[in-house]
Protein backbone atom coordinates (compact mmCIF):
# COMPACT_ATOMS: atom_id res chain seq x y z
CA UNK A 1 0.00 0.00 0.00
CA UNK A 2 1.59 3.66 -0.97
CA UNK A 3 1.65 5.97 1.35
CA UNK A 4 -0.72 8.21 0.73
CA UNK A 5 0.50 11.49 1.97
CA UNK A 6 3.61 11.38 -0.32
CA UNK A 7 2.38 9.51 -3.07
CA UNK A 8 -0.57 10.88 -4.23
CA UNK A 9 0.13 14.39 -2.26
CA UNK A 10 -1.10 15.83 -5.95
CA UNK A 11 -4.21 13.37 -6.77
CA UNK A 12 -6.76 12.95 -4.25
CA UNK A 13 -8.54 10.82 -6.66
CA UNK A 14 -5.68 8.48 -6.64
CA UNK A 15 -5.51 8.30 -3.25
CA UNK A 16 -9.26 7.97 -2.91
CA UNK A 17 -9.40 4.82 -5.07
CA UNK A 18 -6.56 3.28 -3.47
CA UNK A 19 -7.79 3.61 0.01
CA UNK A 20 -11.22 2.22 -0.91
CA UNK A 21 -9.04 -0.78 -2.72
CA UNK A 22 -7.72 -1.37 0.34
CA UNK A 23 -11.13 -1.75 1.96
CA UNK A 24 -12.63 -3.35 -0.18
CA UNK A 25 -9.15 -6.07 -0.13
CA UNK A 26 -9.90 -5.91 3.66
CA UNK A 27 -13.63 -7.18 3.45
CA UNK A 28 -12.97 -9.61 1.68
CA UNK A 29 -10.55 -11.12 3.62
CA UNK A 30 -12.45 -10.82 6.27
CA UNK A 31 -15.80 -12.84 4.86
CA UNK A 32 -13.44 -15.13 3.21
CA UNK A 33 -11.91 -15.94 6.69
CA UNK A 34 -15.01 -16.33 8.21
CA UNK A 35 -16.80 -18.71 5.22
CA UNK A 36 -13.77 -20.91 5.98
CA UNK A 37 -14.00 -20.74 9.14
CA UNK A 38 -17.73 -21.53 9.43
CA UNK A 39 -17.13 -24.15 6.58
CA UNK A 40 -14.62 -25.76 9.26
CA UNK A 41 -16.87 -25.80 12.17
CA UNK A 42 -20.16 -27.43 10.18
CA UNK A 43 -17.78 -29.73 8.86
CA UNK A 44 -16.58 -30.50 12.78
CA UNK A 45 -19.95 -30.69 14.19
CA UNK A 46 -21.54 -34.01 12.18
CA UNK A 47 -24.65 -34.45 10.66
CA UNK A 48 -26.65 -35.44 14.37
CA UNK A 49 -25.42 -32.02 15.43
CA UNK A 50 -26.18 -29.72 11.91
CA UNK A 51 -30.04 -31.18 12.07
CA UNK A 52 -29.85 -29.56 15.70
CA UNK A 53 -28.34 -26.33 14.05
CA UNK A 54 -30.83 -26.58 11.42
CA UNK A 55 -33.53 -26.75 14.20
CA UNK A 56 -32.20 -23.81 15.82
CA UNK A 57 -32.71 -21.45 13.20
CA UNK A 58 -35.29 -22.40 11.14
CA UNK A 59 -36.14 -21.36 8.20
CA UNK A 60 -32.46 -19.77 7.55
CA UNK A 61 -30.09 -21.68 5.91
CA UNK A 62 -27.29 -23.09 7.92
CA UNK A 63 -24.50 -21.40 5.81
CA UNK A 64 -26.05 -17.91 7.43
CA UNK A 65 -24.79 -19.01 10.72
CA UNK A 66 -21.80 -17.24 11.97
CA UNK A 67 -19.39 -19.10 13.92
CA UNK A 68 -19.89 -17.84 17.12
CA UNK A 69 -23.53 -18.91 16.82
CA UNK A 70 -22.34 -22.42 15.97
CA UNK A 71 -20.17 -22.65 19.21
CA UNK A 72 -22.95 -20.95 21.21
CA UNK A 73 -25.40 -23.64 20.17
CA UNK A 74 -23.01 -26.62 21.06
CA UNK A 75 -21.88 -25.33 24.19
CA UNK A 76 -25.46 -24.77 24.83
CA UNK A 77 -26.35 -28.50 23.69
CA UNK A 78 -23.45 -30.08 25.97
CA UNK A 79 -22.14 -27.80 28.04
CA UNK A 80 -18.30 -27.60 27.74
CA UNK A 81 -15.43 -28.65 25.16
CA UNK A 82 -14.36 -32.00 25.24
CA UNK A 83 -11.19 -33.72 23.95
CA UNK A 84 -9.27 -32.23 20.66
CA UNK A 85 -11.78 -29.45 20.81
C-alpha cells in the first residue's frame, strides 16, 4: 500500500481509489476468513449435530450461521469442550 501522503500528495482521486481498494481487499478477507471458518466448524460438528443447528434457526439456511452462533449452540447443547476441541 503507498503511502498516501507522499504519493498521491497531488491526486486525491488516486488516493481515494486506493484507500477504498484497500477496503474493499480488507472485506474480503475478512468474509473469506469467516466462510472458511464456518465451513470448518459445520464440517466439525456431524450431521446429528447440523439437524440440531438446522432446528435452531429455522427457516435460515445453515450457511447464514456465523461461527460464534455455531459454538454458542453446542456449548449450549453439551455444556463444555471435550477432547481435541
Amino acid at each position: 500500500m503507498p503511502d498516501l501522503l507522499s504519493d498521491f500528495a497531488n491526486n486525491a482521486a488516486a488516493a481515494v481509489i486506493a484507500v477504498n481498494k484497500r477496503d474493499l481487499d480488507k472485506h474480503y478477507a475478512y468474509t473469506t476468513a469467516i466462510s472458511t471458518l464456518n465451513l470448518a466448524l459445520l464440517a466439525s460438528v456431524g450431521a446429528d449435530n447440523k439437524t440440531l443447528l438446522k432446528g435452531l434457526i429455522l427457516p435460515a439456511p445453515l450457511y447464514s450461521l456465523t461461527p460464534m452462533q455455531i459454538v454458542e449452540a453446542m456449548l449450549l447443547e453439551y455444556g463444555e469442550t471435550t477432547g481435541t476441541d
